[in-house]
N, C-alpha and C. Protein backbone atom coordinates (compact mmCIF):
# COMPACT_ATOMS: atom_id res chain seq x y z
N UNK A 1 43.80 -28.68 -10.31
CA UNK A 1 42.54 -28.25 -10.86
C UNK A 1 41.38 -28.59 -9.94
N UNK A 2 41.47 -29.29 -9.24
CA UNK A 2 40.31 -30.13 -8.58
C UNK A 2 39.92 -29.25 -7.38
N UNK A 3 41.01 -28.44 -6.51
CA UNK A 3 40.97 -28.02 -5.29
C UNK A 3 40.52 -26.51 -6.19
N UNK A 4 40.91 -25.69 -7.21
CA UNK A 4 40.17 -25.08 -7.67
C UNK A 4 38.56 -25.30 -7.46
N UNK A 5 38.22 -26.18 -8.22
CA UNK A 5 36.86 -26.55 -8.36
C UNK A 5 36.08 -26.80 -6.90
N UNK A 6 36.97 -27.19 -6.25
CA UNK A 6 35.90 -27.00 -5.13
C UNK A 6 35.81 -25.69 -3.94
N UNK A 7 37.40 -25.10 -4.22
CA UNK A 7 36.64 -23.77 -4.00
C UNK A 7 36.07 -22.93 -4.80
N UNK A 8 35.84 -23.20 -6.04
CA UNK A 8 34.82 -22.51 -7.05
C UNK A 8 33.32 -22.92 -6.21
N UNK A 9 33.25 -24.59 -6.27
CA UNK A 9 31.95 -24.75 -5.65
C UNK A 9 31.62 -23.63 -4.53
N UNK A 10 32.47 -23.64 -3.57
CA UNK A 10 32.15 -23.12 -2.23
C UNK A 10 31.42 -21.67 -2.78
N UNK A 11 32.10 -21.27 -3.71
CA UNK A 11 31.99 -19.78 -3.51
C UNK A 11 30.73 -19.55 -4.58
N UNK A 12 30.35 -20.64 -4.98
CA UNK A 12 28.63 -20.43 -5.85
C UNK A 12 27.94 -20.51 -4.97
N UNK A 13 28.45 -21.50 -3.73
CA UNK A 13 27.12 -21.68 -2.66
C UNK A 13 26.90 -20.93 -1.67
N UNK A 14 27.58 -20.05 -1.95
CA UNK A 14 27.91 -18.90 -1.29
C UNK A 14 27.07 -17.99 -1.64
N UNK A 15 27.25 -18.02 -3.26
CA UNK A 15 26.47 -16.68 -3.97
C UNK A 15 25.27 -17.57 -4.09
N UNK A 16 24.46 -18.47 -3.53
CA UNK A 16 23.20 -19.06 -4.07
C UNK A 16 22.94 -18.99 -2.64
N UNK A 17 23.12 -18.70 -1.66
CA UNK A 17 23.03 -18.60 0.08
C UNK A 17 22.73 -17.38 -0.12
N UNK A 18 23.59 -16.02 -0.69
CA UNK A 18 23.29 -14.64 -0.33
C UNK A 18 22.46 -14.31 -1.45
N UNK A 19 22.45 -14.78 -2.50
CA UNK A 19 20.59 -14.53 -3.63
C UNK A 19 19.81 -14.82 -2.71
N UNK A 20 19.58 -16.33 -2.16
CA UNK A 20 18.31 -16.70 -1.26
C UNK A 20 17.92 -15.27 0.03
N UNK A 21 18.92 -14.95 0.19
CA UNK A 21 18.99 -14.12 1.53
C UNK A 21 18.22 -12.48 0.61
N UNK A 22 19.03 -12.35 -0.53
CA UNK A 22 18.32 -11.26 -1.09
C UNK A 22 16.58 -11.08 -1.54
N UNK A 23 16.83 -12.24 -2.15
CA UNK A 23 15.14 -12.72 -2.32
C UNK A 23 14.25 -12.64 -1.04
N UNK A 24 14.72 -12.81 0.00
CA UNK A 24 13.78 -13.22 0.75
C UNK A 24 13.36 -11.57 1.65
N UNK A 25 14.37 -10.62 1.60
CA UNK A 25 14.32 -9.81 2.18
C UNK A 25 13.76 -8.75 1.17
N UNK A 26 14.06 -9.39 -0.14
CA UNK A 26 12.78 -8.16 -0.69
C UNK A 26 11.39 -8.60 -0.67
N UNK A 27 10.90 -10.42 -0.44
CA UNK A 27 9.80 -10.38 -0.19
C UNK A 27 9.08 -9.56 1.33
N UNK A 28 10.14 -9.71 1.80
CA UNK A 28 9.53 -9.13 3.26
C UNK A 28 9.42 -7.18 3.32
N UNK A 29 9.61 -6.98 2.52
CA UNK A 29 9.66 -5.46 2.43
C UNK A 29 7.82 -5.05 1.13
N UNK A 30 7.50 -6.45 0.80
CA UNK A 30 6.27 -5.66 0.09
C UNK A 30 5.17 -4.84 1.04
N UNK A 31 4.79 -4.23 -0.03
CA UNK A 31 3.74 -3.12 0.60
C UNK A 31 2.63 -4.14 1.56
N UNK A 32 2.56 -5.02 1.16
CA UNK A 32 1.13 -5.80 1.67
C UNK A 32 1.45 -6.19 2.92
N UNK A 33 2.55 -6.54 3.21
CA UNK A 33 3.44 -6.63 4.86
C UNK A 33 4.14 -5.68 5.35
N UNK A 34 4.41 -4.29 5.38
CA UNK A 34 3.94 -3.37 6.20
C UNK A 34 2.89 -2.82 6.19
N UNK A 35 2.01 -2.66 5.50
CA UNK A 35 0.65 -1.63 5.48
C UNK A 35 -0.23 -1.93 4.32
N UNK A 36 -1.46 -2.01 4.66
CA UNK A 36 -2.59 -2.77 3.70
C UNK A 36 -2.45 -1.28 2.44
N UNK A 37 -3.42 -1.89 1.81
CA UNK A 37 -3.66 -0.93 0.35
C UNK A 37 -5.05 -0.70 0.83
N UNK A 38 -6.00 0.72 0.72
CA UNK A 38 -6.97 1.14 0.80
C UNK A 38 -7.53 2.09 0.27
N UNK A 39 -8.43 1.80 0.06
CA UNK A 39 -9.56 2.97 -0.90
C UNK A 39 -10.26 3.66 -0.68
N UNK A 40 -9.81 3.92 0.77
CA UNK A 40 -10.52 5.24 1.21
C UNK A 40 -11.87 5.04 2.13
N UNK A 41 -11.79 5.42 3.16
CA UNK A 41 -12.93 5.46 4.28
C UNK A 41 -13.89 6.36 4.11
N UNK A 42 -13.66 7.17 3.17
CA UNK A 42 -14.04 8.44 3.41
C UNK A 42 -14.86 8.72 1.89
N UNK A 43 -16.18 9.20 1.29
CA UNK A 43 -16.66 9.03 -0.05
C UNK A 43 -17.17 10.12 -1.03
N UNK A 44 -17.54 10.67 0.88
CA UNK A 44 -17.69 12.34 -0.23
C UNK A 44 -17.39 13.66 1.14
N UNK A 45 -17.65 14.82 0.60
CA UNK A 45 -17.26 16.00 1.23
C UNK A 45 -18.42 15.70 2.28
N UNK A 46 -19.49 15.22 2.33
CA UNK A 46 -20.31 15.09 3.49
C UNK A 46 -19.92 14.11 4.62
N UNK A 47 -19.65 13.01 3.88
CA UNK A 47 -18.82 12.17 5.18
C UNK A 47 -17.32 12.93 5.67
N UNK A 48 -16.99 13.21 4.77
CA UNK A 48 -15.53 14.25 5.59
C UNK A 48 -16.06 15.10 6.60
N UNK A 49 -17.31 16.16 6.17
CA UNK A 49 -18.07 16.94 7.42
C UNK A 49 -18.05 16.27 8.69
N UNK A 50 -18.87 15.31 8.43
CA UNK A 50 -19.12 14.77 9.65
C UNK A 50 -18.04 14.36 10.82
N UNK A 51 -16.78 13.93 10.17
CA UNK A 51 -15.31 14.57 11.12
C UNK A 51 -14.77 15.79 11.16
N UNK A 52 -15.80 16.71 11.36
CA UNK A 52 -14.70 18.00 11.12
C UNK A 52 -15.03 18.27 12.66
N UNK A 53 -13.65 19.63 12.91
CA UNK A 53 -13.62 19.42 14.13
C UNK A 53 -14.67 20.15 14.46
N UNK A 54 -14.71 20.16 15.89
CA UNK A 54 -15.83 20.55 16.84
C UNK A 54 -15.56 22.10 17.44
N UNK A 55 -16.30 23.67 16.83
CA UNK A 55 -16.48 24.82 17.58
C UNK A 55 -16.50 24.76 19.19
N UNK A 56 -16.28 25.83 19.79
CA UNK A 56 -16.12 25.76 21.31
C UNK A 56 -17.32 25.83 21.54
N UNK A 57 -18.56 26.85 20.83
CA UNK A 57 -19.67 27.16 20.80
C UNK A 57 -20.59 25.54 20.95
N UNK A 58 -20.23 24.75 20.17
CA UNK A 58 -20.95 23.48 19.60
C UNK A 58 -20.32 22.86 20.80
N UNK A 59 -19.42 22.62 21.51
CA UNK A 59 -18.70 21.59 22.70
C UNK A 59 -19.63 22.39 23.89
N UNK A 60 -19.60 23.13 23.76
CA UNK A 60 -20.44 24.39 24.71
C UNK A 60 -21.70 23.70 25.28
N UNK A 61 -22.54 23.89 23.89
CA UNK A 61 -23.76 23.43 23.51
C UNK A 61 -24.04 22.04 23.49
N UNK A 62 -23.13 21.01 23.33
CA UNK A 62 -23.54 19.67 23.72
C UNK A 62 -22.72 19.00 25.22
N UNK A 63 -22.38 19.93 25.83
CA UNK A 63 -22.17 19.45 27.14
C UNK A 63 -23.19 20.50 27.88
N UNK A 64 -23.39 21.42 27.76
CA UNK A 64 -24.33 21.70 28.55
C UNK A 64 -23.82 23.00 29.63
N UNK A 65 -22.43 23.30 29.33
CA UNK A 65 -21.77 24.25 29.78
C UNK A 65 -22.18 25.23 29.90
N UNK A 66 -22.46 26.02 31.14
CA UNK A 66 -22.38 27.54 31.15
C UNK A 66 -21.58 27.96 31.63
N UNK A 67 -20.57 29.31 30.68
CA UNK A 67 -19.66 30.02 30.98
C UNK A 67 -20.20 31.14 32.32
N UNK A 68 -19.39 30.91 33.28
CA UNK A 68 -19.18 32.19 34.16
C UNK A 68 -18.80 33.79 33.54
N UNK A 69 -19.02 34.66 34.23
CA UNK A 69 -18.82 35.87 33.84
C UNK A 69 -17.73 36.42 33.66
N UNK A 70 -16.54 35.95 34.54
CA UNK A 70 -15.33 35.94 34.47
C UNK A 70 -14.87 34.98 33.56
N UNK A 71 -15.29 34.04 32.88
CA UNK A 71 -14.53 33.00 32.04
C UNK A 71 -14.85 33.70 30.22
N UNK A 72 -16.39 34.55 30.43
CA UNK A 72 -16.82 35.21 29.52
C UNK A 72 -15.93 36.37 28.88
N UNK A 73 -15.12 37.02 29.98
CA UNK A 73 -14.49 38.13 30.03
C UNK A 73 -12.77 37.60 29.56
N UNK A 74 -12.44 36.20 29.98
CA UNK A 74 -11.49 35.44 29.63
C UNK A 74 -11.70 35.30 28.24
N UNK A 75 -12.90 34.52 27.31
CA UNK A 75 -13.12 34.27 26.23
C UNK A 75 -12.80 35.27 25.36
N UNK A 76 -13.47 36.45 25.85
CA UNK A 76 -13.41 37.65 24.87
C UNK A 76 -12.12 38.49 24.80
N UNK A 77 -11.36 38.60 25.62
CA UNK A 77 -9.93 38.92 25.74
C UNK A 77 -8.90 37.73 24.71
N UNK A 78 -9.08 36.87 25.45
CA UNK A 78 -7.70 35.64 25.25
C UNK A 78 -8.37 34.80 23.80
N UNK A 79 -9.51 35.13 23.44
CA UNK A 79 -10.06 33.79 22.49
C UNK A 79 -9.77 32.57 22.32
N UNK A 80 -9.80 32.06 23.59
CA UNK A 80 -9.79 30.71 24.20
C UNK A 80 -10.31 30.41 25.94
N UNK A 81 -10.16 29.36 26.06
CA UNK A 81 -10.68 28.97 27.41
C UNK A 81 -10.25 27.52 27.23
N UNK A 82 -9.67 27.27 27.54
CA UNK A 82 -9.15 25.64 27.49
C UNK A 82 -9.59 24.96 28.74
N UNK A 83 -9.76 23.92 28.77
CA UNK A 83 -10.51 23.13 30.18
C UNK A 83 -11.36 23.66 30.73
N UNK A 84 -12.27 24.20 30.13
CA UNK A 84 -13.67 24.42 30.33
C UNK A 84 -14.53 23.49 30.13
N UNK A 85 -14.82 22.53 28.84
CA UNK A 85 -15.56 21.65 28.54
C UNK A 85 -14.96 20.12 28.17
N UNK A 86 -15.86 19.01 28.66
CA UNK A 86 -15.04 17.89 28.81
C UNK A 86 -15.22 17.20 26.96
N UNK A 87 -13.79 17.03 26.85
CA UNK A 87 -13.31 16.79 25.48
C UNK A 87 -13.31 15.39 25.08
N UNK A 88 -14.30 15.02 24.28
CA UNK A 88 -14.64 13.78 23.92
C UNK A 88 -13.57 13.89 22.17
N UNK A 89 -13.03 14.96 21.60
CA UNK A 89 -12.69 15.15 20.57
C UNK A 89 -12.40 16.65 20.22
N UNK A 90 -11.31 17.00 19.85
CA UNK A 90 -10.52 18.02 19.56
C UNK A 90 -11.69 19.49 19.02
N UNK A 91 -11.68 20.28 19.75
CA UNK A 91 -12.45 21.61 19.81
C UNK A 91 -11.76 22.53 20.07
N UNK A 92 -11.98 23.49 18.29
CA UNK A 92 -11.49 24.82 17.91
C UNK A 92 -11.93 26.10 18.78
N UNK A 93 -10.70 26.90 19.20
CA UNK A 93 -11.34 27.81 19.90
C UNK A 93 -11.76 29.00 18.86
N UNK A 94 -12.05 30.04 19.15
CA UNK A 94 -12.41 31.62 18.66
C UNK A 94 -11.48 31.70 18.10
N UNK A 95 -10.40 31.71 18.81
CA UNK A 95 -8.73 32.49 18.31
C UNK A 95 -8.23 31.54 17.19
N UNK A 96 -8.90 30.18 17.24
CA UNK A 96 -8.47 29.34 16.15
C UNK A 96 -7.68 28.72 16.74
N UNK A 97 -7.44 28.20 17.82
CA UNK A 97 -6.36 27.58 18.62
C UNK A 97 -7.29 25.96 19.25
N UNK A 98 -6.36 25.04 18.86
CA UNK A 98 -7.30 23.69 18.81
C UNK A 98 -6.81 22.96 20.56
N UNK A 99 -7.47 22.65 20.89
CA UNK A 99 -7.83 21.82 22.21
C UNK A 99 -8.28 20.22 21.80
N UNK A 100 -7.29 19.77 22.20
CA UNK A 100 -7.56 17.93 21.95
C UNK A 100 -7.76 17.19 23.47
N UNK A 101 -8.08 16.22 22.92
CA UNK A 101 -7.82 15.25 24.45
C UNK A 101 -6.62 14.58 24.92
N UNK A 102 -6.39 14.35 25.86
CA UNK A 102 -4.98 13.82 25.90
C UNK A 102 -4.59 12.34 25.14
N UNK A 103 -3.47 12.67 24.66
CA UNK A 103 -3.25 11.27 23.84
C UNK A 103 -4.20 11.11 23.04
N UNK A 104 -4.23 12.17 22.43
CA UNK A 104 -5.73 12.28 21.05
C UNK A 104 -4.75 11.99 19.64
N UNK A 105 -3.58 11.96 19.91
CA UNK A 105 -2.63 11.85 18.45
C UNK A 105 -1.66 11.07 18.99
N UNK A 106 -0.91 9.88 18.50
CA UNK A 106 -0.29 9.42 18.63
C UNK A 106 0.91 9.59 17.81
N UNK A 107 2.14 9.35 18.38
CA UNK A 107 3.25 10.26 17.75
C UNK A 107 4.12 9.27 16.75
N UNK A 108 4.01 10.44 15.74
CA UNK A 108 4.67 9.31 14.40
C UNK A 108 5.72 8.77 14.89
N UNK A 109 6.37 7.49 14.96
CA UNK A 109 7.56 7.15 14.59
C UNK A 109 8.39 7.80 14.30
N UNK A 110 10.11 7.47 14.37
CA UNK A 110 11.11 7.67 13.49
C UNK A 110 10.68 6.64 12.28
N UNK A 111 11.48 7.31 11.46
CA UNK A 111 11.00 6.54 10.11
C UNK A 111 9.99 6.07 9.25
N UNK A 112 8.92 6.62 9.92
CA UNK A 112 7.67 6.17 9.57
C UNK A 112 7.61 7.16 7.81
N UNK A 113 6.37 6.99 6.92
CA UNK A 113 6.48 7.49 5.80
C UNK A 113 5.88 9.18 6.58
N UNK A 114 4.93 8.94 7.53
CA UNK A 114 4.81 10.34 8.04
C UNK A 114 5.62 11.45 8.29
N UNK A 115 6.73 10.75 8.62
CA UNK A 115 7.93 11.92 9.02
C UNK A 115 8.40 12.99 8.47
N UNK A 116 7.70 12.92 7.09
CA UNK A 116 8.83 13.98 6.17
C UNK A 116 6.99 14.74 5.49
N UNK A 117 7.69 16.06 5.46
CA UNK A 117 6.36 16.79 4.57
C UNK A 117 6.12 16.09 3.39
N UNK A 118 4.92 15.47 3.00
CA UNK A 118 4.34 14.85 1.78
C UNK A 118 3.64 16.06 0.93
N UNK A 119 3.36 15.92 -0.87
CA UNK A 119 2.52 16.46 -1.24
C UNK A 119 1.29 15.47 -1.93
N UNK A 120 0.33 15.85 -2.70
CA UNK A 120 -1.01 15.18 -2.86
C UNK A 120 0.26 14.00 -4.23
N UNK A 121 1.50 14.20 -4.70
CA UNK A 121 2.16 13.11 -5.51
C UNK A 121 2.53 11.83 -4.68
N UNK A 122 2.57 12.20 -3.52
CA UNK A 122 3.03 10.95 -2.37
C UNK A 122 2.32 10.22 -2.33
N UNK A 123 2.19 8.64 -2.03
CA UNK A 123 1.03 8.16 -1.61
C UNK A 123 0.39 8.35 0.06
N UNK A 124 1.77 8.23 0.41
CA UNK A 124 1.32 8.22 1.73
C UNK A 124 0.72 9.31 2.34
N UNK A 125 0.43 10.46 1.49
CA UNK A 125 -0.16 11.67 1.37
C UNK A 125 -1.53 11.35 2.22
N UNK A 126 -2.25 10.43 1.42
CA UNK A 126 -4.19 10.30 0.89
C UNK A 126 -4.20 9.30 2.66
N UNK A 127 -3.17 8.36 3.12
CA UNK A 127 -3.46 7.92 4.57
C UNK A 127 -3.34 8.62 5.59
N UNK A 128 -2.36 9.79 5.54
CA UNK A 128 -1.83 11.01 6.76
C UNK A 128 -3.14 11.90 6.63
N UNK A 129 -3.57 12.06 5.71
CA UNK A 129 -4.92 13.02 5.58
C UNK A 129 -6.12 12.33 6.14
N UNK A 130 -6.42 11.02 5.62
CA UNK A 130 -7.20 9.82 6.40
C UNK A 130 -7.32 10.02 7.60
N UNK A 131 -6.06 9.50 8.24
CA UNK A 131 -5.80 9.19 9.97
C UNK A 131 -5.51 10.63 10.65
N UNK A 132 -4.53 11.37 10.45
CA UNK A 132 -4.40 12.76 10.84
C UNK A 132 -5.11 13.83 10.89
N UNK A 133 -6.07 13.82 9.71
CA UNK A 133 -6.83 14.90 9.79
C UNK A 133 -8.43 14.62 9.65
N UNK A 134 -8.72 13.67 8.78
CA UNK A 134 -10.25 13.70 9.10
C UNK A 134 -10.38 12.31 9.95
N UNK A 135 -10.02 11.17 10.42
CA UNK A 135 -10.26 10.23 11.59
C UNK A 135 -10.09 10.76 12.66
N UNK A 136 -9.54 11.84 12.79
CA UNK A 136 -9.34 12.47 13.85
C UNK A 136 -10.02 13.78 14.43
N UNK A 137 -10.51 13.97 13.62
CA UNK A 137 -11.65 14.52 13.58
C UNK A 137 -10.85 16.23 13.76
N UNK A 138 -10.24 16.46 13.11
CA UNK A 138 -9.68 17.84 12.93
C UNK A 138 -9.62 18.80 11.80
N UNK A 139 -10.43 17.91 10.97
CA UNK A 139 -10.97 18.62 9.36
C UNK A 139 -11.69 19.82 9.58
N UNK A 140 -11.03 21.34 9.24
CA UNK A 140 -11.56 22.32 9.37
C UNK A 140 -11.89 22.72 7.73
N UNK A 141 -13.18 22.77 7.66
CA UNK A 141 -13.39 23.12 6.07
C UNK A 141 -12.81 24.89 6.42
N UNK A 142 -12.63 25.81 7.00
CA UNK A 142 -12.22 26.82 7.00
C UNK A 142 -10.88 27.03 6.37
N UNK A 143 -10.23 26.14 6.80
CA UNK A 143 -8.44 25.89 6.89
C UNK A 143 -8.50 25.70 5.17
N UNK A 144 -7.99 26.15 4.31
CA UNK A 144 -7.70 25.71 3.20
C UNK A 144 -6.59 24.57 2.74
N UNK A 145 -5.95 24.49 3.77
CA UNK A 145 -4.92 23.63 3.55
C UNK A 145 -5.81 22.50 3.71
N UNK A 146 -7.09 22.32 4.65
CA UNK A 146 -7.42 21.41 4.89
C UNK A 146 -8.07 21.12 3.75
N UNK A 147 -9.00 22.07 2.76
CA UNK A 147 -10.00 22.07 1.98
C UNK A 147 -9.33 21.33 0.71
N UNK A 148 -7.58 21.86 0.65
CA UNK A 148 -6.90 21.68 -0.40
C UNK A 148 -6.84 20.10 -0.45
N UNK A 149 -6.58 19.41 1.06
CA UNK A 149 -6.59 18.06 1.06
C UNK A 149 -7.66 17.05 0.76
N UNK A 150 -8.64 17.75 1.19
CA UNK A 150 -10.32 16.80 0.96
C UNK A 150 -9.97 16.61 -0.67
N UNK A 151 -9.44 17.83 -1.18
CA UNK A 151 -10.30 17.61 -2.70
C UNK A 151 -9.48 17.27 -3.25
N UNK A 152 -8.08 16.73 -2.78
CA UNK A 152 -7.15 15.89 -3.34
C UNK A 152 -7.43 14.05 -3.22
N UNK A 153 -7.78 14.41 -1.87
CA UNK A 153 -8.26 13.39 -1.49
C UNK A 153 -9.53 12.24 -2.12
N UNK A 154 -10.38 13.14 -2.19
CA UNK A 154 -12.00 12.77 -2.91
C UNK A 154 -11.22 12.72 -4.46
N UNK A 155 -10.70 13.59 -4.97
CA UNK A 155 -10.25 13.24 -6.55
C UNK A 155 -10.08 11.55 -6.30
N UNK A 156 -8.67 11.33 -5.95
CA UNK A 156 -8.12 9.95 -5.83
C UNK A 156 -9.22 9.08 -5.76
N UNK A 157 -10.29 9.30 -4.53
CA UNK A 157 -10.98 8.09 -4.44
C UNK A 157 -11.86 7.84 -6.14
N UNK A 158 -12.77 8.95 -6.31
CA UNK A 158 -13.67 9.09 -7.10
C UNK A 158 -13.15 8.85 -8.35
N UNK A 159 -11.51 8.55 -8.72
CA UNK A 159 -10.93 7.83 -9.70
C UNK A 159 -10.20 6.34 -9.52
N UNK A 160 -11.05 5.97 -8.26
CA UNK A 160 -10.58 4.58 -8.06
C UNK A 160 -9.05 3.86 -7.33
N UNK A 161 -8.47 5.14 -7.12
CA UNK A 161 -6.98 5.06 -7.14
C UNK A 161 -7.13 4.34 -5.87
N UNK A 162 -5.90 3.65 -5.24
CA UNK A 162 -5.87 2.77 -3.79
C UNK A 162 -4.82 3.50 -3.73
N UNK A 163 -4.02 3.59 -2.26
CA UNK A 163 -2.97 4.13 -1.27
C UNK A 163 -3.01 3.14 -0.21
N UNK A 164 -1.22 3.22 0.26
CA UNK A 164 -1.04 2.07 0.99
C UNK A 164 -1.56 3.43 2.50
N UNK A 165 -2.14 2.22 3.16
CA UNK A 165 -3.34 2.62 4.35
C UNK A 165 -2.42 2.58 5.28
N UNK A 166 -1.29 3.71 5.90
CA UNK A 166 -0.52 3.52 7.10
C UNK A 166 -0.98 3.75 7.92
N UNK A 167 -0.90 4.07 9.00
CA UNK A 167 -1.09 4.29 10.69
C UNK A 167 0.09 4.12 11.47
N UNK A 168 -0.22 4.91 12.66
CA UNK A 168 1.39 5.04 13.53
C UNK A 168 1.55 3.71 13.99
N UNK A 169 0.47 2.51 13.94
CA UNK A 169 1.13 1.46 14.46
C UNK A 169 1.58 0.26 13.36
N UNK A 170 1.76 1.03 11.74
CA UNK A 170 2.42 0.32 10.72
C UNK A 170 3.79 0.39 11.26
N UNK A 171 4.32 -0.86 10.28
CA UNK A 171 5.78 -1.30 10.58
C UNK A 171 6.58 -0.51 9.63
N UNK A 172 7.38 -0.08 10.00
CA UNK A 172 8.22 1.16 9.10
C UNK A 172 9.48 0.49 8.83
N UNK A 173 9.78 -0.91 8.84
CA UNK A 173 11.84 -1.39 8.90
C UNK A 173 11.90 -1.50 7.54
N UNK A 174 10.84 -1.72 6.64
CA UNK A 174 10.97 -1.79 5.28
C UNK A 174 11.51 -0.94 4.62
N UNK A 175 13.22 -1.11 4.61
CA UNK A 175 13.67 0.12 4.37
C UNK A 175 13.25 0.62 2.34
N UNK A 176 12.90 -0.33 1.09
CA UNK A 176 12.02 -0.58 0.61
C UNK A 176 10.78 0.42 0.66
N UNK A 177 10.28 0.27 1.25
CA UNK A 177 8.81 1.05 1.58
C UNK A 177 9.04 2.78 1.91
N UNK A 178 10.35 2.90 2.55
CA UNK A 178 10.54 4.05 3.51
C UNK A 178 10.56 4.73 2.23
N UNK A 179 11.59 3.84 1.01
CA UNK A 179 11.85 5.09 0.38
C UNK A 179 10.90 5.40 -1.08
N UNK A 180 10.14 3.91 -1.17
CA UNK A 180 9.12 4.11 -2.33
C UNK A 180 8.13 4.85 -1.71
N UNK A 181 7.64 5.09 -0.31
CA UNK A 181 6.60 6.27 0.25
C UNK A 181 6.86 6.80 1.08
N UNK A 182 7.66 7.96 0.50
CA UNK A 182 8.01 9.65 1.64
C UNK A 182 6.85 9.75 2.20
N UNK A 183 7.35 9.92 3.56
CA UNK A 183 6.09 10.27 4.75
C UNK A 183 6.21 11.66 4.82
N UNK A 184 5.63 12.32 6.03
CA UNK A 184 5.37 13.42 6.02
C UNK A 184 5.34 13.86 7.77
N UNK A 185 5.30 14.93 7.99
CA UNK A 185 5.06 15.20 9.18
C UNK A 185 3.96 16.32 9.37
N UNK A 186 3.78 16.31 10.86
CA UNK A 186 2.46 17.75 11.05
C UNK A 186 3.17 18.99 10.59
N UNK A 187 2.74 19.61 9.21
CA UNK A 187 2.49 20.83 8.66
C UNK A 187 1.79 21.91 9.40
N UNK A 188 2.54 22.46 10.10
CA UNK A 188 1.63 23.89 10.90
C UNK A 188 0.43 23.94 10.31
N UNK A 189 0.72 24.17 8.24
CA UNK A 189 -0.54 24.89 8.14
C UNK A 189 -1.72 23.83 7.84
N UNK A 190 -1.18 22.46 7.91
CA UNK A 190 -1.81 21.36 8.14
C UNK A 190 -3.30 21.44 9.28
N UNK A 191 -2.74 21.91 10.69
CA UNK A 191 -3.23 21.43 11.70
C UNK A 191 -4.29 22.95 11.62
């Protein structure tokens, strides 16, 4: 009976070794240690304006650019002109075709919650719209998809709601996290 009992012991301290191990790895998976909770940078449709992206006309006009006659004849054919004007921030052409700066987006992760198409039920929805589209200054009130997001967006805030605040340089191993907030990726009709 005795040699029973002490491999009974062994094998509780066993299961009180792999609880500790469970416990500890779901503390390390809370939201608050991969990615803060936030309420939004952003307060109304006027501060969203103020990141929206930048016309070729308006990049034109604050660098000081004058188009050549041949680049004129380019514009009006091709409805674009790319590397014409020096890009402090992503500028829409005519044709609707966007011009960024280099390394103006940094590329989601594998695994990140970005990766997978989100809708306005996701959380990680209200931060990809944050960082992706209006911090980045690519908010086209034209784009409806975009328009669709502001006012998903502004709802949430203007009812107080918080969203965990990701960015491409959040920690994504929380496998936990991955799957309580489906990410999303760039939506064509997103951009």
């Amino acid at each position: 009976m005795l040699k029973y009992s002490r491999q009974l012991q062994r094998l509780m301290f066993l299961a009180a070794i792999a609880g500790l191990f469970a416990v500890s790895a779901d503390f390390a998976c809370l939201a608050k240690v991969c990615a803060e909770d936030g309420s939004g940078a952003y307060r109304t449709r006027a501060d969203i304006d103020q990141e929206r992206i930048r016309t070729f006309n308006e990049a034109l006009a604050q660098t000081g650019a004058v188009l050549t006659p041949e680049q004129q004849q380019t514009l009006s054919r091709e409805g674009q002109l790319f590397g014409v004007v020096k890009l402090d921030r992503p500028v829409k052409h005519p044709n609707g075709n966007v011009e960024m700066p280099t390394n103006w987006l940094a590329a989601i992760p594998e695994g990140h919650p970005w990766a997978k198409p989100l809708t306005p039920a996701d959380d990680a929805y209200y931060s990809f719209v944050e960082e992706r589209i209006f911090r980045a200054k690519l908010f086209d009130p034209a784009n409806p998809a975009h328009k669709q997001a502001a006012a998903a967006y502004l709802d949430r805030i203007e009812k107080g709601q918080s969203f965990i605040s990701w960015t491409t340089e959040s920690r994504t191993e929380c496998e936990k996290i991955k799957l309580d907030a489906r990410g999303t990726g760039v939506d064509a009709e997103m951009m």
